[in-house]
Protein backbone atom coordinates (compact mmCIF):
# COMPACT_ATOMS: atom_id res chain seq x y z
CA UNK A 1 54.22 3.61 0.23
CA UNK A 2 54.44 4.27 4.07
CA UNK A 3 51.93 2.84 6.62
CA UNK A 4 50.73 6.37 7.37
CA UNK A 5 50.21 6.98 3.72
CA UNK A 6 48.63 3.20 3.14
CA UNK A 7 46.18 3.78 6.28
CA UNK A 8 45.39 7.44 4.86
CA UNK A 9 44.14 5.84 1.25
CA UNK A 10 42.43 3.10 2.52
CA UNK A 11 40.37 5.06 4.84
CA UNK A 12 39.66 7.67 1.73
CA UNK A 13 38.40 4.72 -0.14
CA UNK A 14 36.07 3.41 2.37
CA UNK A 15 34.89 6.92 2.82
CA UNK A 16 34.15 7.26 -0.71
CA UNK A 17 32.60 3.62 -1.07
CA UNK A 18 30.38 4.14 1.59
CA UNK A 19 29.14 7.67 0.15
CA UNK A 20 28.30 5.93 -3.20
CA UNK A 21 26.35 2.72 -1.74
CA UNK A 22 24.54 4.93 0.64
CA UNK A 23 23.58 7.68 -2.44
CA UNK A 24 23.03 4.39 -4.46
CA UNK A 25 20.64 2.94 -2.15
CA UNK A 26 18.68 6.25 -1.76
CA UNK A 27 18.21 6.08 -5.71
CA UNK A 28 17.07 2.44 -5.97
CA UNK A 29 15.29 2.30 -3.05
CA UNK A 30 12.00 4.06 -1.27
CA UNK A 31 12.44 7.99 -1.46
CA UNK A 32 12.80 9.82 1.40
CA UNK A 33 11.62 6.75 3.65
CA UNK A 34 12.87 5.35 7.25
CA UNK A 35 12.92 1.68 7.44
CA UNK A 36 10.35 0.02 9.21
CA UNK A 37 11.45 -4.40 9.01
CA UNK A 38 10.81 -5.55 12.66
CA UNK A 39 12.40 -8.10 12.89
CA UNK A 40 11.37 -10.33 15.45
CA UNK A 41 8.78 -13.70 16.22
CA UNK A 42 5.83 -12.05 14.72
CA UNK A 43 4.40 -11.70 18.18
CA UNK A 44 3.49 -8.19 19.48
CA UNK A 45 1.96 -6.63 22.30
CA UNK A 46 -1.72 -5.78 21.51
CA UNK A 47 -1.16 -2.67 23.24
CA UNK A 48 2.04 -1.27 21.90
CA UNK A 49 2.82 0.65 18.75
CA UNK A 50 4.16 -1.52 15.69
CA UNK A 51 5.63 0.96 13.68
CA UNK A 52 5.70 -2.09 10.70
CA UNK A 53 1.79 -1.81 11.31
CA UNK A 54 1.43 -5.51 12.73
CA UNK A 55 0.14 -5.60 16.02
CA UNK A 56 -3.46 -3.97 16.79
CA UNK A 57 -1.88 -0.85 16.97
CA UNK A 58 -3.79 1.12 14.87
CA UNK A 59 -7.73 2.04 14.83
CA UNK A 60 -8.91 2.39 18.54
CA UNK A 61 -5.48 2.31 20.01
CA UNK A 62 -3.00 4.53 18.27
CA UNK A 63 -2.05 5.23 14.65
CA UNK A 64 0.29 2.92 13.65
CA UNK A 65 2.48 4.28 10.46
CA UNK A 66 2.68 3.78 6.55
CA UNK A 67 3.92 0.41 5.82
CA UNK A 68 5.25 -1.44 2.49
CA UNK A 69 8.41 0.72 2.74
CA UNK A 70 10.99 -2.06 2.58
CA UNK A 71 11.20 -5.66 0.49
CA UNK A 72 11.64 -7.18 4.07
CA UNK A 73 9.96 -7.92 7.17
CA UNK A 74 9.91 -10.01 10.39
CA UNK A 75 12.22 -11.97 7.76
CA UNK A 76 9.74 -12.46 5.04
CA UNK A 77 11.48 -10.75 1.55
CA UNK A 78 9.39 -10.18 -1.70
CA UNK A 79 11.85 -11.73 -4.66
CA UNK A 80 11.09 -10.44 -7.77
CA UNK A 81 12.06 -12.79 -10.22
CA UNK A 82 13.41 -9.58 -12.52
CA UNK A 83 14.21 -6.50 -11.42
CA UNK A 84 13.28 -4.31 -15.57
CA UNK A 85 10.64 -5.46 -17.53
CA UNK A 86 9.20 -4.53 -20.48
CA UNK A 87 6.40 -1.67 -21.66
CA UNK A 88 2.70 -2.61 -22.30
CA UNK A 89 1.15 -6.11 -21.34
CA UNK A 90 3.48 -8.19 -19.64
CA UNK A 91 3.85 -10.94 -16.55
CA UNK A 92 5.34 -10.29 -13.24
CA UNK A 93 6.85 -13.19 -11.33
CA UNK A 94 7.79 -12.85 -7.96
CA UNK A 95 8.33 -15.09 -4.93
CA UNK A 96 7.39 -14.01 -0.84
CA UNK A 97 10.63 -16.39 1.46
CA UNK A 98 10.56 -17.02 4.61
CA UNK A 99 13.96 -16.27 6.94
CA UNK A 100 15.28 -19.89 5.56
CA UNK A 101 15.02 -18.62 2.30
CA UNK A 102 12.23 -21.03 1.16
CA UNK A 103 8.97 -19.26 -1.15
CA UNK A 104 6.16 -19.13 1.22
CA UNK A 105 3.48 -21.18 0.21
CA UNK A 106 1.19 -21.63 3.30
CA UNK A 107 -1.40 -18.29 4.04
CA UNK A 108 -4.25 -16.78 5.68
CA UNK A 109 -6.99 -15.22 3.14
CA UNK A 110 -8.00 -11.96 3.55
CA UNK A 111 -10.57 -10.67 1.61
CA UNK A 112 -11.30 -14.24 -0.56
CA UNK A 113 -7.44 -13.57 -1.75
CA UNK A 114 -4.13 -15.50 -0.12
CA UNK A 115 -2.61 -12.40 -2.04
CA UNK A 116 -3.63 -8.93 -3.04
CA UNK A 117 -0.61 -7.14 -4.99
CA UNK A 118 -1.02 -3.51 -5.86
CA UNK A 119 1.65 -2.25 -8.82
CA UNK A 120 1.58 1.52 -9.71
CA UNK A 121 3.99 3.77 -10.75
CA UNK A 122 6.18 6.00 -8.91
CA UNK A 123 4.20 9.18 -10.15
CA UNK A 124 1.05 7.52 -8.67
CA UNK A 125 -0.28 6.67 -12.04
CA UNK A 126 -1.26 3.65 -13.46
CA UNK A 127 -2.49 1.69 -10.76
CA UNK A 128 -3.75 -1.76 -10.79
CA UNK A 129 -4.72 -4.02 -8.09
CA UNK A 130 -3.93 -7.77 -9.62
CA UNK A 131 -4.61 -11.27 -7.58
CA UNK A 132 -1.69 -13.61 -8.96
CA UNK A 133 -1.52 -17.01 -8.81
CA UNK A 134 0.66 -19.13 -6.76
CA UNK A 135 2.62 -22.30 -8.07
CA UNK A 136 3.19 -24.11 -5.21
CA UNK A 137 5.80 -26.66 -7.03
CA UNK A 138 8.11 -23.32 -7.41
CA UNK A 139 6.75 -21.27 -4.76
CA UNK A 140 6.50 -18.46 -7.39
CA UNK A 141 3.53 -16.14 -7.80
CA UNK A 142 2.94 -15.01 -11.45
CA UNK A 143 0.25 -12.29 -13.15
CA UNK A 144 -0.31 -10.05 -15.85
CA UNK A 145 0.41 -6.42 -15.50
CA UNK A 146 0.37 -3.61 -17.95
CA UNK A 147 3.51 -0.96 -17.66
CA UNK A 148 4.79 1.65 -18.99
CA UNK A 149 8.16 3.26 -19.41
CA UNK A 150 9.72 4.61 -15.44
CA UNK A 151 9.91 2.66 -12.17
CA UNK A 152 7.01 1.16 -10.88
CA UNK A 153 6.36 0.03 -7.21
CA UNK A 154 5.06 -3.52 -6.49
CA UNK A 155 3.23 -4.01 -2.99
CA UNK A 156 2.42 -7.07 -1.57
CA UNK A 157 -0.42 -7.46 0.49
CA UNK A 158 -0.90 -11.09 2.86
CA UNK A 159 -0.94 -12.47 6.11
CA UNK A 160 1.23 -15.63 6.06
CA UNK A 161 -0.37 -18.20 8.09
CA UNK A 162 -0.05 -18.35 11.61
CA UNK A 163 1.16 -14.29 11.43
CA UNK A 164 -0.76 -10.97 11.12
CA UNK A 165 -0.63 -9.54 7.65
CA UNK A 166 2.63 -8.36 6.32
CA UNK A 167 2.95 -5.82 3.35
CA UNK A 168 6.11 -5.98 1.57
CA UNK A 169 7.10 -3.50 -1.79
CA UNK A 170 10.03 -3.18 -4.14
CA UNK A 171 10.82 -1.35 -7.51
CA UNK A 172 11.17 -2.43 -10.87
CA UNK A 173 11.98 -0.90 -13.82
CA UNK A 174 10.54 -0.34 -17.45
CA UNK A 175 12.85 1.33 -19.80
CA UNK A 176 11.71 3.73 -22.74
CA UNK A 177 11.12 6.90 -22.61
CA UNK A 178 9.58 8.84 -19.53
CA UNK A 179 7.55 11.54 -18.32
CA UNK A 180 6.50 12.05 -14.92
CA UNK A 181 2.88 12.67 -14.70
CA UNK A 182 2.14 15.70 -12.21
CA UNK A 183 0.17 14.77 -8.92
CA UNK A 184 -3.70 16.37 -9.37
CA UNK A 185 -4.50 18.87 -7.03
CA UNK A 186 -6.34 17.99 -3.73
CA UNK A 187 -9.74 16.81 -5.18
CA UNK A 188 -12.24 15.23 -3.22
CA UNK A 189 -14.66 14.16 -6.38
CA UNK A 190 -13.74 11.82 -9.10
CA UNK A 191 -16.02 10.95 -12.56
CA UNK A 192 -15.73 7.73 -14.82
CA UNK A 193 -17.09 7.23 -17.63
CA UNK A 194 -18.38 3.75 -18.85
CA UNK A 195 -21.12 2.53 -21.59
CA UNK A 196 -23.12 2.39 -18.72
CA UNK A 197 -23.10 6.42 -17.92
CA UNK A 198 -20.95 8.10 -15.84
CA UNK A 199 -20.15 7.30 -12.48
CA UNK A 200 -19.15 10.77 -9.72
CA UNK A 201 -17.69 9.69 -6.94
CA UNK A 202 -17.15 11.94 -3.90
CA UNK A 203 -15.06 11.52 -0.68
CA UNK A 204 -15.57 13.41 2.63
CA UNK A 205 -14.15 12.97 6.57
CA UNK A 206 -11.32 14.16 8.39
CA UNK A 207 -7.43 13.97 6.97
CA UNK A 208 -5.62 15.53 9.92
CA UNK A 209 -2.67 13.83 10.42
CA UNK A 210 -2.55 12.00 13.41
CA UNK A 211 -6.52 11.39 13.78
CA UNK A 212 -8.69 8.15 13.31
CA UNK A 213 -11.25 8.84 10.69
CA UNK A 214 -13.76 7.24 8.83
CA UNK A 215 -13.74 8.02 5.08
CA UNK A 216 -16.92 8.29 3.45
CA UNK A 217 -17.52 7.42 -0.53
CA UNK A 218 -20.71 8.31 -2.57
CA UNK A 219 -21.51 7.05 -6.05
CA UNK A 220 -24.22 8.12 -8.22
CA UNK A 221 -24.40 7.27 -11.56
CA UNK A 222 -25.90 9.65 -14.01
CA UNK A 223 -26.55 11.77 -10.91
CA UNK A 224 -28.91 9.40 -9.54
CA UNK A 225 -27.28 7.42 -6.07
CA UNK A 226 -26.13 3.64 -6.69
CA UNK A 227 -27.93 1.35 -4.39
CA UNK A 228 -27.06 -1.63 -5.37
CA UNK A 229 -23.77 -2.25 -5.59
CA UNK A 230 -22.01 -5.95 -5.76
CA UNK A 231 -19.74 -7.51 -3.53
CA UNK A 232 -15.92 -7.42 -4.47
CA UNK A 233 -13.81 -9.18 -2.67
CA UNK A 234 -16.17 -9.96 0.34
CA UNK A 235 -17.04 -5.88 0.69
CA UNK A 236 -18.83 -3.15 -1.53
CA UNK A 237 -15.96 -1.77 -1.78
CA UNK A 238 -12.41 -1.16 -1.36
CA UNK A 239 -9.80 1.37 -0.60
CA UNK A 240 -6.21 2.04 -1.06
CA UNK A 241 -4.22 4.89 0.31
CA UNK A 242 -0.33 5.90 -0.88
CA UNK A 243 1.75 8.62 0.50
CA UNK A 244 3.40 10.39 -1.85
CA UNK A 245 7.63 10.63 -2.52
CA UNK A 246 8.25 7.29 -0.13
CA UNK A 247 4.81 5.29 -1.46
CA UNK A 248 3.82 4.37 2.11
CA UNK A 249 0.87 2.47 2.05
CA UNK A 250 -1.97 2.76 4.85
CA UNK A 251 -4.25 0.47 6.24
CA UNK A 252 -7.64 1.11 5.80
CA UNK A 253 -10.66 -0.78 7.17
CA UNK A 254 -13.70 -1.05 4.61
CA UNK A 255 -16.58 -1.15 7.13
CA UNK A 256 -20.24 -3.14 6.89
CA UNK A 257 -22.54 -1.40 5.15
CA UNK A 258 -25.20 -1.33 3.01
CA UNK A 259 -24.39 -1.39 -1.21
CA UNK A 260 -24.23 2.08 -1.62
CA UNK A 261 -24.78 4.70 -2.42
CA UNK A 262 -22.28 5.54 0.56
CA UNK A 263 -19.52 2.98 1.72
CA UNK A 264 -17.63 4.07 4.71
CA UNK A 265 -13.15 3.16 5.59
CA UNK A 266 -11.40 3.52 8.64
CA UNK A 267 -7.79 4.94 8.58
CA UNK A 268 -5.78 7.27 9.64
CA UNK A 269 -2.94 9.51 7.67
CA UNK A 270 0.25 9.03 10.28
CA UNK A 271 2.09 12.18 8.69
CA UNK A 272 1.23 15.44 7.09
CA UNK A 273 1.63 15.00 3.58
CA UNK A 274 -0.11 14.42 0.28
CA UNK A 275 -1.76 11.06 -0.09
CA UNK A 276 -3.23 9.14 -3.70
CA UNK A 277 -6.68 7.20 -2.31
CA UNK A 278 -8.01 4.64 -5.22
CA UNK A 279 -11.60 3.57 -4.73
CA UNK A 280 -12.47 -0.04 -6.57
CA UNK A 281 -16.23 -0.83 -6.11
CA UNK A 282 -18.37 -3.36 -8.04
CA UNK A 283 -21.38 -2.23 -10.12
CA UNK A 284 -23.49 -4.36 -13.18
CA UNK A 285 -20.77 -7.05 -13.38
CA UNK A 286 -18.02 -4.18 -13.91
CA UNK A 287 -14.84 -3.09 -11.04
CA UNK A 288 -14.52 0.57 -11.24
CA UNK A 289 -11.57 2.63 -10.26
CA UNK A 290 -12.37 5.73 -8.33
CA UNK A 291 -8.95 7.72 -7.58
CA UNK A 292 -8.54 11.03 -5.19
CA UNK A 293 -5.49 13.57 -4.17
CA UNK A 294 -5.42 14.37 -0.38
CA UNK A 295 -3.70 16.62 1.26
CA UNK A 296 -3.14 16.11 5.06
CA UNK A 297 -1.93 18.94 7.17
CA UNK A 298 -2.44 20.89 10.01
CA UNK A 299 -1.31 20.15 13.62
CA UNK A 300 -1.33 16.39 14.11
CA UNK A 301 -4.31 15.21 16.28
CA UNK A 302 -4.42 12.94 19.43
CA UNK A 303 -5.60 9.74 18.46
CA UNK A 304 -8.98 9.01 20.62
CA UNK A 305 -9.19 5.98 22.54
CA UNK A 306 -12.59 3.70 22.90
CA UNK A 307 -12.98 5.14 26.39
CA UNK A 308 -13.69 8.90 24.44
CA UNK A 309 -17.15 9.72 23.83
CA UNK A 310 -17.95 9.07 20.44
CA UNK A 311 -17.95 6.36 18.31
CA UNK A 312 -15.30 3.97 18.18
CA UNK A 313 -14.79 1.20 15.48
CA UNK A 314 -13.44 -2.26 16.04
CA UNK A 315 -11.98 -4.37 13.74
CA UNK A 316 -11.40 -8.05 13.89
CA UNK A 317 -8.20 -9.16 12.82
CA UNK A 318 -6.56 -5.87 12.77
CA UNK A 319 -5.15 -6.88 8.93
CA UNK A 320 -8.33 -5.82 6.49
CA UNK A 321 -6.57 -3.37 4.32
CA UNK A 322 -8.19 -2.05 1.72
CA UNK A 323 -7.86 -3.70 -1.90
């Protein structure tokens, strides 16, 4: 074969190769996301944007965007031990390494957990937020989950110590036959039924893209407004937001309050899109699982600073996500 023709097929080759890791990755990976790893010292301006959602960036001084979009950052990886599972009740192992490749096994609690790990599945059903337990001869973090069949997305929420809280996510799969659920409409009310009655939970505040809000819960119970609800996890409640397609994951910032009946977040939705909110509160020795659709369109707002008129809301830490 002549040079011309050797050069020619090798470049076809790498075309092609490239084309298939890049489709590959797309399949395997977060859908339709842009990466967001900094990598860098874990120090950041308290003034500047984070687009990984680190610095203070965020409520008060900008809207800082969806995080949990990559297995990496600032050189921290979430290693799960395996990558398919089986259906119904079964144990996830994973490890968080550092940029030496060691498991991570010193951390800062947040919210009475070194760890909060949220696993649902791709559809947005089936959520569960699980606390696993850390062997710190292995470095290997291990819990009890219940799957089914389709890929499921594991997010891991900590702040390793000495850093600001990280969130790190990957897939795994669960063969068997599957069924995408369909994503319920934009609902702002939600009802669960228990032996104890059932529970209505409602939602209200702004979810403008672009604006800081505070999202306000009610719960009654048998129609009647809950005013005592128990602590979980050192608040009365606690909130998780996902973006639909990429999973993004917000930050949102329970707020003090009183136990109920209303318990208020702060967040804000970065992008126009339709977001999955899941509610867990604490009420007669039971956790309860409130979820929502949101939609979140419109022209995106200009995030207010604490010189506006108004109330602003600080929060210590800048890393209380909801749980």
């Amino acid at each position: 074969m002549s040079t011309p023709v050797r050069v020619a097929a090798f470049v076809t080759a790498l075309a092609t190769a490239f084309a298939l890791a890049w489709g590959g990755g797309r399949l395997v990976g977060p859908l339709d996301a842009e990466p967001v790893a900094h990598e860098g010292s874990g120090t950041h301006d308290p003034g500047e944007y984070d687009p990984a959602g680190h610095g203070s960036a965020g409520h008060g001084s900008g809207v800082a965007d969806a995080t949990g979009l990559t297995a990496r950052v600032d050189g921290f990886t979430l290693a799960l031990a395996d990558r398919t599972l089986p259906a119904g009740r079964t144990r996830l192992d994973f490890q968080v390494l550092t940029s030496s490749g060691r498991p991570l096994l010193d951390h800062t609690r947040q919210h009475e957990k070194d760890l909060h790990l949220i696993v649902v599945r791709r559809d947005l059903t089936g959520f569960q937020h699980v606390h696993p337990r850390l062997d710190e001869a292995t470095g290997t973090w291990s819990t009890e989950v219940r799957l089914s069949p389709g890929v499921w997305r594991v997010v891991a929420d900590l702040a390793p110590a000495g850093w600001e809280g990280i969130t790190l996510a990957d897939d795994l799969a669960v063969p068997g036959d599957f069924e995408p659920a369909p994503l319920p409409a934009d609902d702002r009310s939600a009802s669960i039924a228990t032996p104890e009655g059932t529970y209505t939970v409602t939602l209200g505040g702004d979810t403008a893209p672009g604006a800081e809000t505070v999202l306000t819960t009610r719960i009654e119970l048998d129609g009647r407004p809950v005013t005592d609800l128990e602590p979980y996890l050192g608040a009365f409640g606690h909130l998780v937001a996902i973006r639909a397609g990429d999973l993004g994951y917000l930050h949102v910032h329970p707020e003090e309050g009183r136990p109920g009946p209303g318990i208020d977040f702060a967040t804000a939705f970065p992008t126009p899109g339709t977001y999955r909110l899941f509610l867990d509160f604490a009420h007669r020795g039971a956790v309860h699982t409130a979820a929502f659709t949101v939609e979140s369109g419109g022209v995106p707002s200009v995030p207010r600073s604490n010189d506006d008129s108004g109330t602003s809301h600080e929060h210590e830490g800048g890393t209380d996500h909801a749980h």
